[in-house]
C-alpha atoms as a PDB file:
ATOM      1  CA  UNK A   1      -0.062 -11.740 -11.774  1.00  0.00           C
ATOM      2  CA  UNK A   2       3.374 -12.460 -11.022  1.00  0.00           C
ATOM      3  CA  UNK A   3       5.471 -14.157  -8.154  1.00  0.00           C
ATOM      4  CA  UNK A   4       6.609 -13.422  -5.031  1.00  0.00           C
ATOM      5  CA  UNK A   5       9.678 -15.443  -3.653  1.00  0.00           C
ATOM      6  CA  UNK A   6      10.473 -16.013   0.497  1.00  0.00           C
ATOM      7  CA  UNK A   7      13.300 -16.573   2.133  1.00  0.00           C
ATOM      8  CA  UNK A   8      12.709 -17.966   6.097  1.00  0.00           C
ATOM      9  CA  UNK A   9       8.862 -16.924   5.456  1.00  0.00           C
ATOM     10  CA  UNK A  10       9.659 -13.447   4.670  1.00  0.00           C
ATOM     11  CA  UNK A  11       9.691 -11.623   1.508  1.00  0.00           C
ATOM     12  CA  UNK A  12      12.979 -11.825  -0.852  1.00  0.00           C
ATOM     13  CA  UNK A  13      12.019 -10.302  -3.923  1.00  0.00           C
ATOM     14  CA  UNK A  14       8.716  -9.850  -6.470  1.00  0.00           C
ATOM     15  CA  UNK A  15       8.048 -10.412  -9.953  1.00  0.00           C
ATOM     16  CA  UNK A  16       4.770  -9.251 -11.180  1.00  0.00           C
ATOM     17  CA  UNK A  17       3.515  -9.072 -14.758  1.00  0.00           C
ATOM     18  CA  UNK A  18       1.940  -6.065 -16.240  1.00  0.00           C
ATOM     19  CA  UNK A  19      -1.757  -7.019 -14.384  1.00  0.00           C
ATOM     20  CA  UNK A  20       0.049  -7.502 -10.910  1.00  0.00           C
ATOM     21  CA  UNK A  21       2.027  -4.469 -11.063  1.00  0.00           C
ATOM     22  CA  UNK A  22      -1.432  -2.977 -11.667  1.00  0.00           C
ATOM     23  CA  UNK A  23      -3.217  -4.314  -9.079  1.00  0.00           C
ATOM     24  CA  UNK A  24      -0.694  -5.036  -6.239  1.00  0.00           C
ATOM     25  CA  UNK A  25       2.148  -2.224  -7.167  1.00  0.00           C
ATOM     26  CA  UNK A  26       0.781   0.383  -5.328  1.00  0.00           C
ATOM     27  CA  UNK A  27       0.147  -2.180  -2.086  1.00  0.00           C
ATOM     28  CA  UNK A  28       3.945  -3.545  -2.128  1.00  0.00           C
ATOM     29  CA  UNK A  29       4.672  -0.365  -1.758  1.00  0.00           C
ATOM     30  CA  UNK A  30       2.991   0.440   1.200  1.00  0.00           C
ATOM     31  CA  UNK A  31       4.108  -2.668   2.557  1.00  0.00           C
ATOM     32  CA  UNK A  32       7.651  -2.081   2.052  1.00  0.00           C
ATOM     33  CA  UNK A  33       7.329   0.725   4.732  1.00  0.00           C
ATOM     34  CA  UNK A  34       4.471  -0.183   6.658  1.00  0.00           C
ATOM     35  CA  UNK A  35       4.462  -4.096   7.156  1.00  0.00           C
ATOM     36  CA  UNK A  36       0.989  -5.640   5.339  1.00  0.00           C
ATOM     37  CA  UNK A  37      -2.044  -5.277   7.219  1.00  0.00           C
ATOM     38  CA  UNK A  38      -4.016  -8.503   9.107  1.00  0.00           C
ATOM     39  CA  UNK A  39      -6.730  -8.649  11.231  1.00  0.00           C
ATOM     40  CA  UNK A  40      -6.034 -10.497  14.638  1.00  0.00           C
ATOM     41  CA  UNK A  41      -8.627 -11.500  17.020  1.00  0.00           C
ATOM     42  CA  UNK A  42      -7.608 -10.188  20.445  1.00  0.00           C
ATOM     43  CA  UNK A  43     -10.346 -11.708  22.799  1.00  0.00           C
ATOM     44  CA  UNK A  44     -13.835 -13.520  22.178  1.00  0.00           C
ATOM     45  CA  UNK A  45     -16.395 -13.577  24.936  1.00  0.00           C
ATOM     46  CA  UNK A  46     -19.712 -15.103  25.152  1.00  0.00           C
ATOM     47  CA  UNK A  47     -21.345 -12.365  22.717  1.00  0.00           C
ATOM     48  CA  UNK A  48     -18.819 -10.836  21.050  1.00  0.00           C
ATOM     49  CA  UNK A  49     -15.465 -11.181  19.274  1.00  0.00           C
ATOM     50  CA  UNK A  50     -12.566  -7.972  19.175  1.00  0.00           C
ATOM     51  CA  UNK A  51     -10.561  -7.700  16.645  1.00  0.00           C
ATOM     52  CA  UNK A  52      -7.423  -5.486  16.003  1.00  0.00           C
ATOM     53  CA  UNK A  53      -5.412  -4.818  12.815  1.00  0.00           C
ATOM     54  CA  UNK A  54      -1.623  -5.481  12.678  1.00  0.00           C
ATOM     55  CA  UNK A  55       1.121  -4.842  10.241  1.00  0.00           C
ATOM     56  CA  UNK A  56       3.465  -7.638   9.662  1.00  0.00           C
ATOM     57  CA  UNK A  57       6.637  -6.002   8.426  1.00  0.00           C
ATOM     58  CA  UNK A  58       7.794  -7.894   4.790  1.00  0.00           C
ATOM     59  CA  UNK A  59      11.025  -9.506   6.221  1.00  0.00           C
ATOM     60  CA  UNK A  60       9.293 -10.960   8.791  1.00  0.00           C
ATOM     61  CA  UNK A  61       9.141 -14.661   8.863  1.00  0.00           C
ATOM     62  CA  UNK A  62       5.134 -14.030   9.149  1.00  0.00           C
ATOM     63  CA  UNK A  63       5.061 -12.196   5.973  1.00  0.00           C
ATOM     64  CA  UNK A  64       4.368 -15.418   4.002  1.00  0.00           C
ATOM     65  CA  UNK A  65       1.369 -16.512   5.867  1.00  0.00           C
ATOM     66  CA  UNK A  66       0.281 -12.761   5.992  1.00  0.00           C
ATOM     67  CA  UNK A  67       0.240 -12.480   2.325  1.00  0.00           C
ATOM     68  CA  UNK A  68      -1.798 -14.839   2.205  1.00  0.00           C
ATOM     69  CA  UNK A  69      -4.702 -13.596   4.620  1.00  0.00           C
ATOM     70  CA  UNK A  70      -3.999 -10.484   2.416  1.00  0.00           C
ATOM     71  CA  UNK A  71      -5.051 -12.153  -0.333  1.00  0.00           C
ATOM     72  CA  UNK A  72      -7.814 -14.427   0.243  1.00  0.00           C
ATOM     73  CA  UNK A  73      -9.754 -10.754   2.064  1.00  0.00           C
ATOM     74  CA  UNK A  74      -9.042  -9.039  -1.327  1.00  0.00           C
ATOM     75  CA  UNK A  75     -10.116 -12.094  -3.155  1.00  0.00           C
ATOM     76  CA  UNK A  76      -6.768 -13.264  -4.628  1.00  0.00           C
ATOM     77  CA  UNK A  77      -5.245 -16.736  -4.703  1.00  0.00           C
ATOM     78  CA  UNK A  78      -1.735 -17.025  -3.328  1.00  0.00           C
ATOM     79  CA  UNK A  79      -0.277 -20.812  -4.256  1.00  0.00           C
ATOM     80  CA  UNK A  80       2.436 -21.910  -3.376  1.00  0.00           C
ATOM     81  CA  UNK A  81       5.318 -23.766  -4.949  1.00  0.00           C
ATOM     82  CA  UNK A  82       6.232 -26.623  -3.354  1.00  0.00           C
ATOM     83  CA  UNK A  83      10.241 -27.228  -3.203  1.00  0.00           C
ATOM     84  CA  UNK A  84      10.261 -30.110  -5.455  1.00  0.00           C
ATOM     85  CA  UNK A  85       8.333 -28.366  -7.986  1.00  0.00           C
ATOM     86  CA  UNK A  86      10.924 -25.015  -7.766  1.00  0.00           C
ATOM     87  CA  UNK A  87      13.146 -26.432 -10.501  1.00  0.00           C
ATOM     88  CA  UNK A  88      10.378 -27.048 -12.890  1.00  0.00           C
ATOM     89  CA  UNK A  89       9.093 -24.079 -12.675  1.00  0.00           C
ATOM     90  CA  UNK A  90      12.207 -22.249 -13.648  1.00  0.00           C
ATOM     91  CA  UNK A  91      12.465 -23.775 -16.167  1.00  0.00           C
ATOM     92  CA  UNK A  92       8.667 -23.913 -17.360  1.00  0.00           C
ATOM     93  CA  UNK A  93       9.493 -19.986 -16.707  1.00  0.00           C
ATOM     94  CA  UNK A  94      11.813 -19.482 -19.747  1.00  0.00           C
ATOM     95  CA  UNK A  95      10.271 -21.967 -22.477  1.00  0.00           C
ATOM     96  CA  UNK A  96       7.567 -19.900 -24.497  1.00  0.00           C
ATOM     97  CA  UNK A  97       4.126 -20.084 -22.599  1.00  0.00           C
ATOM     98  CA  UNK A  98       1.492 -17.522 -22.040  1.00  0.00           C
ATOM     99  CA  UNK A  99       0.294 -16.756 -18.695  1.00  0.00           C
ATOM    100  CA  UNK A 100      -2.536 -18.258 -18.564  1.00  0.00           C
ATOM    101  CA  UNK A 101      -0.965 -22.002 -19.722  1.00  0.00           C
ATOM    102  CA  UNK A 102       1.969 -21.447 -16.975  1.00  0.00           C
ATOM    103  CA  UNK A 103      -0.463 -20.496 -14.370  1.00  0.00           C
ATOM    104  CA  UNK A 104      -2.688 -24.097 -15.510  1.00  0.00           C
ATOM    105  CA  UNK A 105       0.759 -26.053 -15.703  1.00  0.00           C
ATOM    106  CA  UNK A 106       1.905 -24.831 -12.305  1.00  0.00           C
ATOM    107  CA  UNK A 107      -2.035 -26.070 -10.651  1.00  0.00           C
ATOM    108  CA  UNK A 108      -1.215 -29.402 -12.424  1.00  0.00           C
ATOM    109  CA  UNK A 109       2.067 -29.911 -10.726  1.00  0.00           C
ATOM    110  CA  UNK A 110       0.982 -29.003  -7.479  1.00  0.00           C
ATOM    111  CA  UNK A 111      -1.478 -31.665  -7.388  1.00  0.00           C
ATOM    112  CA  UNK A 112       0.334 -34.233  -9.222  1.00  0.00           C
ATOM    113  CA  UNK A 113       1.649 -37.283  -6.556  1.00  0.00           C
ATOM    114  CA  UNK A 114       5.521 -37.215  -5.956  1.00  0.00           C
ATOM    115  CA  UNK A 115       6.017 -40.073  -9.097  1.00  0.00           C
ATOM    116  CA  UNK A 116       4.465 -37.559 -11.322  1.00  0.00           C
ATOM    117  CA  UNK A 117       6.995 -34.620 -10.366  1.00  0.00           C
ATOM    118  CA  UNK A 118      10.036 -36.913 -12.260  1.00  0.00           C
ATOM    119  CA  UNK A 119       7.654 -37.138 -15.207  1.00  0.00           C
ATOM    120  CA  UNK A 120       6.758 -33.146 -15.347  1.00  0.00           C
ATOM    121  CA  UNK A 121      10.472 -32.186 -14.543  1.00  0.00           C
ATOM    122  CA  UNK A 122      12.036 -34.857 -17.720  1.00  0.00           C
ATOM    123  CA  UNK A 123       9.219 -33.146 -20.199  1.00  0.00           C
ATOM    124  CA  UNK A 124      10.369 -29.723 -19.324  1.00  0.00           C
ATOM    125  CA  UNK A 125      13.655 -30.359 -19.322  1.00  0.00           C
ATOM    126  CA  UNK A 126      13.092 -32.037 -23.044  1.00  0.00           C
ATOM    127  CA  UNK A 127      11.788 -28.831 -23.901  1.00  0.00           C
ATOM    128  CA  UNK A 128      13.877 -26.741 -22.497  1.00  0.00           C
ATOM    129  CA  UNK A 129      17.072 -28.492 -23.848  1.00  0.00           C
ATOM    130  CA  UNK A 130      15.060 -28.536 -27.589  1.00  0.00           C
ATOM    131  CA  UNK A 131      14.332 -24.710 -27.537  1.00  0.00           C
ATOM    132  CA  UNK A 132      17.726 -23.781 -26.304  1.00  0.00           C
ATOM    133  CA  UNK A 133      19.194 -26.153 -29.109  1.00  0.00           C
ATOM    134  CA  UNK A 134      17.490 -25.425 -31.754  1.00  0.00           C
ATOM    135  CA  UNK A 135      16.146 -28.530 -32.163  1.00  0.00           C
ATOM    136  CA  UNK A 136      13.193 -29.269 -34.686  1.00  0.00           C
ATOM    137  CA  UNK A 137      11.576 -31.222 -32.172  1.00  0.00           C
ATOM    138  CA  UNK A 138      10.840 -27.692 -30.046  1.00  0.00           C
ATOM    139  CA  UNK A 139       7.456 -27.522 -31.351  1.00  0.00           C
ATOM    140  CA  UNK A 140       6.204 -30.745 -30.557  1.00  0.00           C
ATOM    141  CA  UNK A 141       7.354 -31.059 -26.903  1.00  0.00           C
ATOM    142  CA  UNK A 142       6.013 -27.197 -26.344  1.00  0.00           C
ATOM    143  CA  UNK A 143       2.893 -29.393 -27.487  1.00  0.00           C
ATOM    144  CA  UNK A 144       3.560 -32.535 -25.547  1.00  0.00           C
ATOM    145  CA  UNK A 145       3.756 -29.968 -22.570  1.00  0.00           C
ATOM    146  CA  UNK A 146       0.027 -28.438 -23.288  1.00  0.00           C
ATOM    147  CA  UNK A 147      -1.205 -32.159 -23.646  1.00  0.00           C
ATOM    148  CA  UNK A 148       0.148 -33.168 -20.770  1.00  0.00           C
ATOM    149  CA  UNK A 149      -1.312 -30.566 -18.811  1.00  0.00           C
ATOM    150  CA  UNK A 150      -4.815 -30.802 -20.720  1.00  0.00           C
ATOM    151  CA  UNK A 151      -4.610 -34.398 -19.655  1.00  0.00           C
ATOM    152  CA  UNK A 152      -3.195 -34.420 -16.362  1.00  0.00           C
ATOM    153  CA  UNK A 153      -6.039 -31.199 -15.486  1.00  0.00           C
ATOM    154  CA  UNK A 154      -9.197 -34.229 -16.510  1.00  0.00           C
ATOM    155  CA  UNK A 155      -7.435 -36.978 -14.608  1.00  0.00           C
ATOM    156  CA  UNK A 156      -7.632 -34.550 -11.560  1.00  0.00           C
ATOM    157  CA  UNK A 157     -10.896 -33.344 -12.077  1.00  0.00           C
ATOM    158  CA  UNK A 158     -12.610 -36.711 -13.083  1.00  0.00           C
ATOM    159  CA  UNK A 159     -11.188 -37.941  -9.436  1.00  0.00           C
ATOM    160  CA  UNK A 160     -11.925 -35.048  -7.282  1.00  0.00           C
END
């Protein structure tokens, strides 16, 4: 749906596609002026458990973690990019994927051990360097890319 960067833990700006600025347009907004809404537990006795809602305001170092108890209650998936994935991804960002094949690219590097962040960072950069070239070899690393992830998706699921 898009992506939301942090600064410190709190928000620092938003980029949502068409679907996200759908579905989570009108609730940025709110939060922008109210803080986003989590439910804190205030006291639990023997019997019983109270509960209180709180607002965490968006440049609050919270907001991160808050976002994310947003989104699991409303049944959304917030991932994170870990920092030595960051440069990757920027540049995954501007070679010509759909949605769909970033968002199974990005799951892929997440999971992939530290030796295979080199390996995923020197095949984007190939294809980055090919597109913005003009090279004729474009096409096949865009395609060495999708393998890679096709592959690199089995591997993790064959072990989990």
């Amino acid at each position: 749906m898009g992506e939301v960067m942090t600064r410190d833990g709190g928000l620092d700006r938003v980029l949502l596609n068409a679907e996200g600025d759908r579905k989570l347009g009108p609730y940025l907004s709110e939060w922008q002026m109210r803080g986003v809404p989590i439910v804190r537990e205030v006291a639990q006795r023997a019997d019983e458990q109270v509960f209180f809602q709180e607002r965490v305001p968006v440049r609050s170092h919270e907001f991160e973690t808050a976002l994310d108890r947003w989104g699991s209650t409303h049944d959304m998936m917030v991932l994170s990019i870990p920092d030595e994935c960051l440069k990757t991804w920027e540049k995954m960002l501007r070679l010509p994927f759909a949605d769909t094949e970033r968002f199974s690219m990005f799951v892929t590097m997440r999971v992939a051990s530290e030796s295979d962040h080199a390996a995923w960072h020197d095949a984007v950069e190939a294809a980055m360097n090919a597109v913005e070239t003009n090279d004729p070899s474009a096409k096949k690393k865009i395609l060495d890319l999708r393998k890679k992830t096709a592959g690199d998706l089995m591997k993790k699921l064959q072990t989990a």
